[in-house]
Protein backbone atom coordinates (compact mmCIF):
# COMPACT_ATOMS: atom_id res chain seq x y z
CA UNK A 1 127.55 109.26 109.72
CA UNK A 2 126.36 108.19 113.45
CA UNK A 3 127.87 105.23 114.81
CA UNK A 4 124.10 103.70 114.68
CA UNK A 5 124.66 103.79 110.96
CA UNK A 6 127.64 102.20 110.98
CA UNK A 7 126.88 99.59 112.73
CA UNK A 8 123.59 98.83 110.87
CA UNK A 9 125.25 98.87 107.40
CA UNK A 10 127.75 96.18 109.31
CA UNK A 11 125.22 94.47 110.57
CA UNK A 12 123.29 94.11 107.31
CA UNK A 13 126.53 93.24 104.64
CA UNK A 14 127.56 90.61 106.89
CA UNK A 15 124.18 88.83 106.36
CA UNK A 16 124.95 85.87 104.22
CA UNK A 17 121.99 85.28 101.39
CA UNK A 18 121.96 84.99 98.00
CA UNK A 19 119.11 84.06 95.52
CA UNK A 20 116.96 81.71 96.68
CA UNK A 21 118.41 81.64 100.19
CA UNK A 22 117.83 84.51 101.74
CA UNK A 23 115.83 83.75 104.75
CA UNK A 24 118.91 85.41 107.14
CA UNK A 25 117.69 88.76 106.03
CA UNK A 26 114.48 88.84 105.92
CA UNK A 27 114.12 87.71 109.59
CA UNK A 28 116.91 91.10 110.40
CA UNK A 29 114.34 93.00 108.21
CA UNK A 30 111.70 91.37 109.52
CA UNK A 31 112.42 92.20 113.16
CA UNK A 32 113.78 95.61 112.03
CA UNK A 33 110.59 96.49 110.48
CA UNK A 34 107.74 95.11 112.53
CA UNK A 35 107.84 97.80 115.23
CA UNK A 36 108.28 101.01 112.44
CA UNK A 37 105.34 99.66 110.32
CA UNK A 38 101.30 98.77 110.74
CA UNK A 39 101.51 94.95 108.97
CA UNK A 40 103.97 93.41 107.39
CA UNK A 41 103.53 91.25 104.25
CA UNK A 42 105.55 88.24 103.07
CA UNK A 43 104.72 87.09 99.42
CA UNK A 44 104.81 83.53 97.89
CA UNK A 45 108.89 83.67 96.85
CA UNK A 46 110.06 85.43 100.28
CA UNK A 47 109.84 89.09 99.62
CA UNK A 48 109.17 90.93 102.75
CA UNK A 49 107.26 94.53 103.03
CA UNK A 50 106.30 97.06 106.02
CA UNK A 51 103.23 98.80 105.32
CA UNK A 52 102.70 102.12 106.84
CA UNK A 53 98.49 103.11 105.98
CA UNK A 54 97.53 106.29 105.18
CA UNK A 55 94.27 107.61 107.12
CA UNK A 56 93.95 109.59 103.92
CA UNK A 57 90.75 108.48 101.79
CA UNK A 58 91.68 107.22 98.36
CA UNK A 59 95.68 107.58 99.48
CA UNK A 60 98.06 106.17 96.60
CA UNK A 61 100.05 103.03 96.86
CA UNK A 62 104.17 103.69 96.86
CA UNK A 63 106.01 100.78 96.79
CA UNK A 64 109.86 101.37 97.63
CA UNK A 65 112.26 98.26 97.17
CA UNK A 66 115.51 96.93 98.12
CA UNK A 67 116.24 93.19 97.40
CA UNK A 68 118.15 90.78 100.12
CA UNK A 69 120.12 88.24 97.49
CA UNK A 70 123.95 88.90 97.47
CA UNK A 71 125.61 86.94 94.64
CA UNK A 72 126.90 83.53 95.45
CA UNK A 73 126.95 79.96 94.78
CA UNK A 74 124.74 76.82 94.43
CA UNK A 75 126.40 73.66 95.14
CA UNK A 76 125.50 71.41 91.80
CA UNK A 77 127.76 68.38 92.52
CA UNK A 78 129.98 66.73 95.10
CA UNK A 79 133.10 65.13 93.38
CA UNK A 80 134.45 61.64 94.65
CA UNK A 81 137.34 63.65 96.70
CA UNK A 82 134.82 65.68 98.58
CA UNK A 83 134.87 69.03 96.31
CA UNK A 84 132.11 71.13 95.25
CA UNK A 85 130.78 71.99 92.01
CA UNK A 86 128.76 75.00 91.57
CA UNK A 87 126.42 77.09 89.33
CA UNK A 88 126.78 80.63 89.90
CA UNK A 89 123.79 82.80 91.32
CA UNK A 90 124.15 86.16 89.71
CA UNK A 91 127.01 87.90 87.77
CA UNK A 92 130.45 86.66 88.51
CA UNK A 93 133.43 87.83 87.11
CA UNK A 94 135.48 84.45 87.51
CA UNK A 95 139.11 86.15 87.89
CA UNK A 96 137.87 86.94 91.36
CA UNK A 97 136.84 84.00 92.22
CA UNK A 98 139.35 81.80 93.11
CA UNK A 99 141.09 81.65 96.82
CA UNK A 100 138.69 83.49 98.24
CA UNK A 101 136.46 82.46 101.71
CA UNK A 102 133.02 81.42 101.79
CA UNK A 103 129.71 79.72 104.01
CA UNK A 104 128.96 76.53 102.93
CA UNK A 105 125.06 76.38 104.29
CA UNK A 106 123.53 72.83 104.83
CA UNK A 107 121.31 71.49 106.95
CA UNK A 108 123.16 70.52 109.48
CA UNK A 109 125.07 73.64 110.10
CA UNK A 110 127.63 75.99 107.96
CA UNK A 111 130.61 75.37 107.34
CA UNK A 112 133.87 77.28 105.78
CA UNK A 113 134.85 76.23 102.09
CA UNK A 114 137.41 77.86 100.11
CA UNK A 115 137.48 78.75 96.27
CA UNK A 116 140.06 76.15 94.38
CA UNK A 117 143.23 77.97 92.66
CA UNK A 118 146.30 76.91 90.89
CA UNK A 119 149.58 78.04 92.92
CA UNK A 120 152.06 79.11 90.10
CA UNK A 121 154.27 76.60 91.14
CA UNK A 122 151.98 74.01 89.05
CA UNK A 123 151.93 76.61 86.15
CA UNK A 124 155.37 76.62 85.40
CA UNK A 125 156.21 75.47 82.01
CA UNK A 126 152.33 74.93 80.71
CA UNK A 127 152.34 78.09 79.14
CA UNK A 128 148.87 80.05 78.49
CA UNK A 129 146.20 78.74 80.43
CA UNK A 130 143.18 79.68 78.12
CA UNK A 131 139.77 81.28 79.21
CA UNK A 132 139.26 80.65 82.71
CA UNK A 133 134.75 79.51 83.29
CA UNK A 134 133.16 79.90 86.90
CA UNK A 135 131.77 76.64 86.21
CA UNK A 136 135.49 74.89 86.81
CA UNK A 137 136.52 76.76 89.65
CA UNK A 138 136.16 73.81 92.91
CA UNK A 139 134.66 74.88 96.09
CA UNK A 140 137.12 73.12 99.42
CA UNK A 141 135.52 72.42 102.47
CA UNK A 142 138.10 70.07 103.87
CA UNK A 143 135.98 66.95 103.15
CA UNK A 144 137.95 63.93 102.60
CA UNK A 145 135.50 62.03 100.04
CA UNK A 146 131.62 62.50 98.64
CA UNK A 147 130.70 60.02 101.57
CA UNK A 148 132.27 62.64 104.55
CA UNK A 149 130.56 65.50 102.82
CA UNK A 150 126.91 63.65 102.78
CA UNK A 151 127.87 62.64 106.04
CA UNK A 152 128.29 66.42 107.00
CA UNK A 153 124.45 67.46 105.40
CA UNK A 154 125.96 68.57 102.20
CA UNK A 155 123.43 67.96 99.26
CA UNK A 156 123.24 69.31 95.97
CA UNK A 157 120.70 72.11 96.01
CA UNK A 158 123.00 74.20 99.32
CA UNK A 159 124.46 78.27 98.89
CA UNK A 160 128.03 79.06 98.89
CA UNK A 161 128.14 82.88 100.14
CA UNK A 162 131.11 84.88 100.62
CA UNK A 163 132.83 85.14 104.06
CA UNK A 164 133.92 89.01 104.56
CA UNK A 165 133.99 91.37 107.40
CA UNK A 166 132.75 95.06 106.55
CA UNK A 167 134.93 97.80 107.59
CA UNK A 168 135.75 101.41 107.50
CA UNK A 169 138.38 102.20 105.58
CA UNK A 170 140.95 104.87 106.67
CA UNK A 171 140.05 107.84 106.07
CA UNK A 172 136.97 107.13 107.12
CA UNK A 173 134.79 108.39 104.40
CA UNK A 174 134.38 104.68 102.80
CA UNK A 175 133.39 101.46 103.67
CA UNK A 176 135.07 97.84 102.55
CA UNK A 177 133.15 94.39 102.71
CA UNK A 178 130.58 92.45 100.39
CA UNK A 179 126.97 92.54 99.51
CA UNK A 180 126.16 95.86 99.52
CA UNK A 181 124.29 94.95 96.64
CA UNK A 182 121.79 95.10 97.60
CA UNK A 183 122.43 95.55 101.81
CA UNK A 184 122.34 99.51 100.74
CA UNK A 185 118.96 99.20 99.96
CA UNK A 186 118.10 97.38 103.07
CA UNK A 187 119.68 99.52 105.63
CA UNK A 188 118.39 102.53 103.73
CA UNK A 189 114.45 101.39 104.25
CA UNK A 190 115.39 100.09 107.70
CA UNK A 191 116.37 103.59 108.45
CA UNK A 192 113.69 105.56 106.66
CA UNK A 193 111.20 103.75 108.56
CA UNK A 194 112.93 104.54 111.63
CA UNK A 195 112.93 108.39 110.69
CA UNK A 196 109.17 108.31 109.71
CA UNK A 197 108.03 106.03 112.50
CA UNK A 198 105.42 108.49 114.22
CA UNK A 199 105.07 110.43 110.84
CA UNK A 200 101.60 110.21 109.07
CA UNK A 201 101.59 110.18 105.10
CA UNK A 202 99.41 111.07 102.77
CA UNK A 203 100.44 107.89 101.06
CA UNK A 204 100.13 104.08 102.09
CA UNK A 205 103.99 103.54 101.96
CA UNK A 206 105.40 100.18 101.01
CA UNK A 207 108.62 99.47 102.29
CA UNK A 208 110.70 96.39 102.62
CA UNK A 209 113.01 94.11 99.97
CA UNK A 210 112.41 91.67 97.75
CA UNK A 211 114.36 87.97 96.77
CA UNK A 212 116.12 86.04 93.57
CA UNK A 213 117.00 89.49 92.08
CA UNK A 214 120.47 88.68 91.25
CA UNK A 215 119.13 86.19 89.22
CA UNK A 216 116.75 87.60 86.83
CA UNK A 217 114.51 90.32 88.66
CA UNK A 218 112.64 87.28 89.52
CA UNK A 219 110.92 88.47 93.54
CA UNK A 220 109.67 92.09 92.64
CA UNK A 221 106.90 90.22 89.62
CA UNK A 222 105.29 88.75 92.64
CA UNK A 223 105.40 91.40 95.30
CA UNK A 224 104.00 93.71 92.95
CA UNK A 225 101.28 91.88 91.60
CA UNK A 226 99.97 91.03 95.38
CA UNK A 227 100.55 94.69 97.10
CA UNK A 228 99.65 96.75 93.84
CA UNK A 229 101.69 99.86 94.05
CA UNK A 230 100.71 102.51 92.03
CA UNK A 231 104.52 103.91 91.46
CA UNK A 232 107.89 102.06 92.26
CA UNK A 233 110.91 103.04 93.36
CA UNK A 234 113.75 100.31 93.43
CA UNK A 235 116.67 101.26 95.99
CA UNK A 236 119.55 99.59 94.62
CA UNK A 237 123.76 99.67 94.14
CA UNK A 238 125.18 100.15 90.71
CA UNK A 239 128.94 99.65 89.01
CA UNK A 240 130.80 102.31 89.85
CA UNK A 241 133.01 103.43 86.78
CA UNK A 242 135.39 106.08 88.45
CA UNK A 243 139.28 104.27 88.78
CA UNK A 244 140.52 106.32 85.97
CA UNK A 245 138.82 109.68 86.91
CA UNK A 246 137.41 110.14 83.32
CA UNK A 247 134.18 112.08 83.85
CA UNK A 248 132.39 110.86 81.20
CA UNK A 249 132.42 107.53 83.02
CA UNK A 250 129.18 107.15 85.17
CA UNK A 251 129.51 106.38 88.46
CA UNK A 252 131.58 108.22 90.83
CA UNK A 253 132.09 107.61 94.32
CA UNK A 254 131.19 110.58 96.66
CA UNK A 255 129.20 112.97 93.63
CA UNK A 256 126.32 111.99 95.01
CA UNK A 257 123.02 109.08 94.84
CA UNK A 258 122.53 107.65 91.20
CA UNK A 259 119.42 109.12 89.08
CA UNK A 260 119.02 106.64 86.75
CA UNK A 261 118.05 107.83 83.27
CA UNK A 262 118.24 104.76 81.13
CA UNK A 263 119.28 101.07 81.44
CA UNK A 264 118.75 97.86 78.92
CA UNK A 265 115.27 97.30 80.70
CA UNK A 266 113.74 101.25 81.47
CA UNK A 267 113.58 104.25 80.26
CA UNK A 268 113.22 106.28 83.06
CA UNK A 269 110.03 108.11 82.38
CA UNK A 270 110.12 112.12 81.94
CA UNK A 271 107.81 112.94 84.47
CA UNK A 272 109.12 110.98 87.10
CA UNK A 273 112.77 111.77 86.23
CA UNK A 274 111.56 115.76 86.50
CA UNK A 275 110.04 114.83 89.97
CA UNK A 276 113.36 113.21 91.19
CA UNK A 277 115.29 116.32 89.99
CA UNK A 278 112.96 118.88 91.57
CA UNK A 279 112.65 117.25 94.38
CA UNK A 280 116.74 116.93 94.70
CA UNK A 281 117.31 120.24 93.84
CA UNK A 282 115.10 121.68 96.04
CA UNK A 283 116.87 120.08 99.05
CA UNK A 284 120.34 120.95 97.66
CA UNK A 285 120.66 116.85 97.63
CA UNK A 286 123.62 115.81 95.31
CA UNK A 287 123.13 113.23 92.93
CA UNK A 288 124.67 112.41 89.33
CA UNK A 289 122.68 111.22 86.03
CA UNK A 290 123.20 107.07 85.57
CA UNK A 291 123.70 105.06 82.54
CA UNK A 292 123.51 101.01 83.17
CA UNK A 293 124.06 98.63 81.25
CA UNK A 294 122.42 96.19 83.83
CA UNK A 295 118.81 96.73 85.50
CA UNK A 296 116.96 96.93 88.53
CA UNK A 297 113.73 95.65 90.16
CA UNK A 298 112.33 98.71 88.72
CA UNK A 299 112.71 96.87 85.43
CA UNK A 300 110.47 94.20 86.09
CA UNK A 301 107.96 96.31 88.25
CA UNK A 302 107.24 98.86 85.45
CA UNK A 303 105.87 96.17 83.27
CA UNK A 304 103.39 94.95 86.38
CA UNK A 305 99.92 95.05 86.16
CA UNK A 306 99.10 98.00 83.73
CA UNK A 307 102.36 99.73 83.83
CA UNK A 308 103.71 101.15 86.93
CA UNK A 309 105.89 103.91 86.56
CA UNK A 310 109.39 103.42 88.28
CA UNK A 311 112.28 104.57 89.11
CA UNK A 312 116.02 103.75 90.95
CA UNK A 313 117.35 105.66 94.05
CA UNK A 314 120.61 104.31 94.01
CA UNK A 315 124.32 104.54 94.92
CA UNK A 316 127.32 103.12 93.24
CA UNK A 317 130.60 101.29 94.58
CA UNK A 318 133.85 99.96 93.09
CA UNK A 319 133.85 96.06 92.57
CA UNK A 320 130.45 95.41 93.06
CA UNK A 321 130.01 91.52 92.59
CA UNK A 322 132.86 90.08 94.40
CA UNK A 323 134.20 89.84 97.88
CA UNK A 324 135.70 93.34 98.66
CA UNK A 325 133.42 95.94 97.71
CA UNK A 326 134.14 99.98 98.16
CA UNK A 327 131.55 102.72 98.67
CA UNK A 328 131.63 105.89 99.78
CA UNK A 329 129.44 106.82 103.02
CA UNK A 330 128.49 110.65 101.81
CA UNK A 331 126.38 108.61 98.97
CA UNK A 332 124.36 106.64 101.27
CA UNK A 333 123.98 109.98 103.09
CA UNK A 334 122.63 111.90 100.22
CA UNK A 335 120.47 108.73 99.01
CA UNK A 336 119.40 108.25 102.59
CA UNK A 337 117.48 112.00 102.08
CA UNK A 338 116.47 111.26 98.99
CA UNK A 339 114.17 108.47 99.54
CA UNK A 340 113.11 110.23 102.37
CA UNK A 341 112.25 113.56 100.90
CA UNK A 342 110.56 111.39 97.96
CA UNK A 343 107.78 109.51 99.89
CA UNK A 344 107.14 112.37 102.25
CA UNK A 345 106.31 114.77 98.92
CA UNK A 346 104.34 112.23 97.45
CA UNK A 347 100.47 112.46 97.76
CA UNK A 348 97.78 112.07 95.28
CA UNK A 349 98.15 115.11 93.04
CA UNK A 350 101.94 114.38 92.30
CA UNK A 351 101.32 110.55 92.15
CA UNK A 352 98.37 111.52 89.53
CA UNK A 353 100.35 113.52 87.72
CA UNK A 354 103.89 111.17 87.44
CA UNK A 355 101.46 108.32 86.28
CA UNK A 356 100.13 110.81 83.20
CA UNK A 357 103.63 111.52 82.31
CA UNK A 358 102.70 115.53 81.50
């Protein structure tokens, strides 16, 4: 890994966006991409793209997506003392919750708020606590009362977003910080444009990262429907399943990028799944067979239109979901080459013949 590498995959996890709010992203990819690309697209939600042309007649339309939305909060009410009630955005696993540092964004400015918790010094005695919800967990930003927090810009309707600095870990093969899903998938088309910047394709290449994943796979229905790919490839981080070192767990940090087989919204169709292993093999790419139980964009993009077949280029990493994720940088690396080896081997014949699923 080059220090330029680094310090993009810094740059990008320490964004702050989740669903719905991710305009700090888009204007890094935004900026990032303009100069790599020939036009870049924004559609009705926020989804941004960088469209490379082909000067190829009748080229074929590849679509490769990350999404910008980090999990995080939405503030639903302010209490009379100034606290913060919140809806989740995205999965949250509400043991982790609690004490932990966020960005309150408003209006006026953002400000730090911290998760509520119960010292155990108020536990004593009160025996089991029960089933703890996200839903009763306050968010403290120091206000005083529901008047110094209006006061401040707070509203109901403003993101909560975790507060974490990225950093490599010590032997420095790994990487610990938030948000990198889905910030893998942004750095990873940030620098595949970069490497194919002066490169011409037989394909018109569609590149960039879509919004309001987290929540539902609810950005990629619109992108696709405006820019019309004719295959999909989501770039996106999975659950890695690996503490235990049971092999027959999927997802295992440093064996390579994920080639997703099956999850509750795809099946992962033969053809293309036989492209992805060709193509990996034939570079001497690792990568390991993945089993989700939770989906993609590449979900939502495959029922588009009249069916676009799609696939996941992804990576996996301990504790996805919460503040302190762990990922392992020789995955990036290998996924890094795959998506680039992928839309460089693509041209109409192979496109032609993934779409009739021979």
């Amino acid at each position: 890994m080059t220090d330029k590498t680094f310090d993009l995959i810094k740059k990008m996890t320490e964004l702050q966006g989740t669903s719905g709010f991710e305009h700090n992203v888009r204007e890094v990819m935004r900026a990032e991409m303009t100069p790599l690309v020939d036009e870049i697209v924004q559609d009705g939600l926020g989804g941004i793209f960088g469209i490379k042309h082909s000067k190829v007649e009748n080229a074929p339309r590849v679509m490769v997506a990350a999404h910008m939305d980090e999990v995080g909060f939405l503030v639903a009410q302010i209490t009379e003392q100034g606290l913060l009630r919140v809806v989740p955005l995205g999965g949250w696993n509400p043991y982790v919750v609690s004490a932990q540092r966020f960005t309150l964004q408003t209006a006026k400015g953002d400000y730090p708020v911290v998760s509520s918790s119960i010292p155990p010094h108020l536990l004593r005695d009160k025996g089991p606590q029960g089933t703890l919800d996200v839903k009763d967990i306050l968010f403290d930003a120091g206000f005083d009362s529901k008047e110094e927090a209006i006061s401040y810009g707070v509203r109901p309707g403003d993101s909560i977003v975790p507060d974490v600095e990225t950093r490599l870990m010590a032997n420095g093969k790994k990487i610990v910080g938030k948000s990198w899903d889905n910030r893998y998938g942004c750095t990873v088309v940030i620098e595949t444009l970069r490497a194919l910047k002066d490169v011409e394709l037989p394909i018109t290449l569609i590149m960039g990262a879509n919004v309001q994943e987290e929540v539902g796979l609810r950005g990629t229905k619109g992108a696709v429907h405006q820019l019309k790919p004719d295959l999909f490839f989501a770039v996106d981080c999975s659950a890695a399943d690996d503490l235990t070192g049971d092999k027959s767990k999927y997802g295992h940090l440093g064996a390579g990028f994920l080639l997703r087989i099956f999850d509750p919204g795809m099946i992962t169709l033969k053809s293309m799944r036989n492209f992805l292993i060709e193509t990996a093999e034939a570079k001497d790419i690792p990568y390991q067979y993945f089993v989700s139980q939770g989906g993609t964009d590449a979900g939502a993009s495959h029922m588009m239109n009249n069916g676009i077949p799609s696939a996941v280029i992804g990576v996996c990493a301990r504790y996805i979901h919460t503040h302190q994720t762990v990922y392992h940088l020789d995955d990036y690396i290998a996924a890094k080459a795959m998506v680039l080896e992928v839309v460089q081997k693509l041209d109409r014949k192979t496109v032609d013949a993934i779409i009739q699923n021979a």
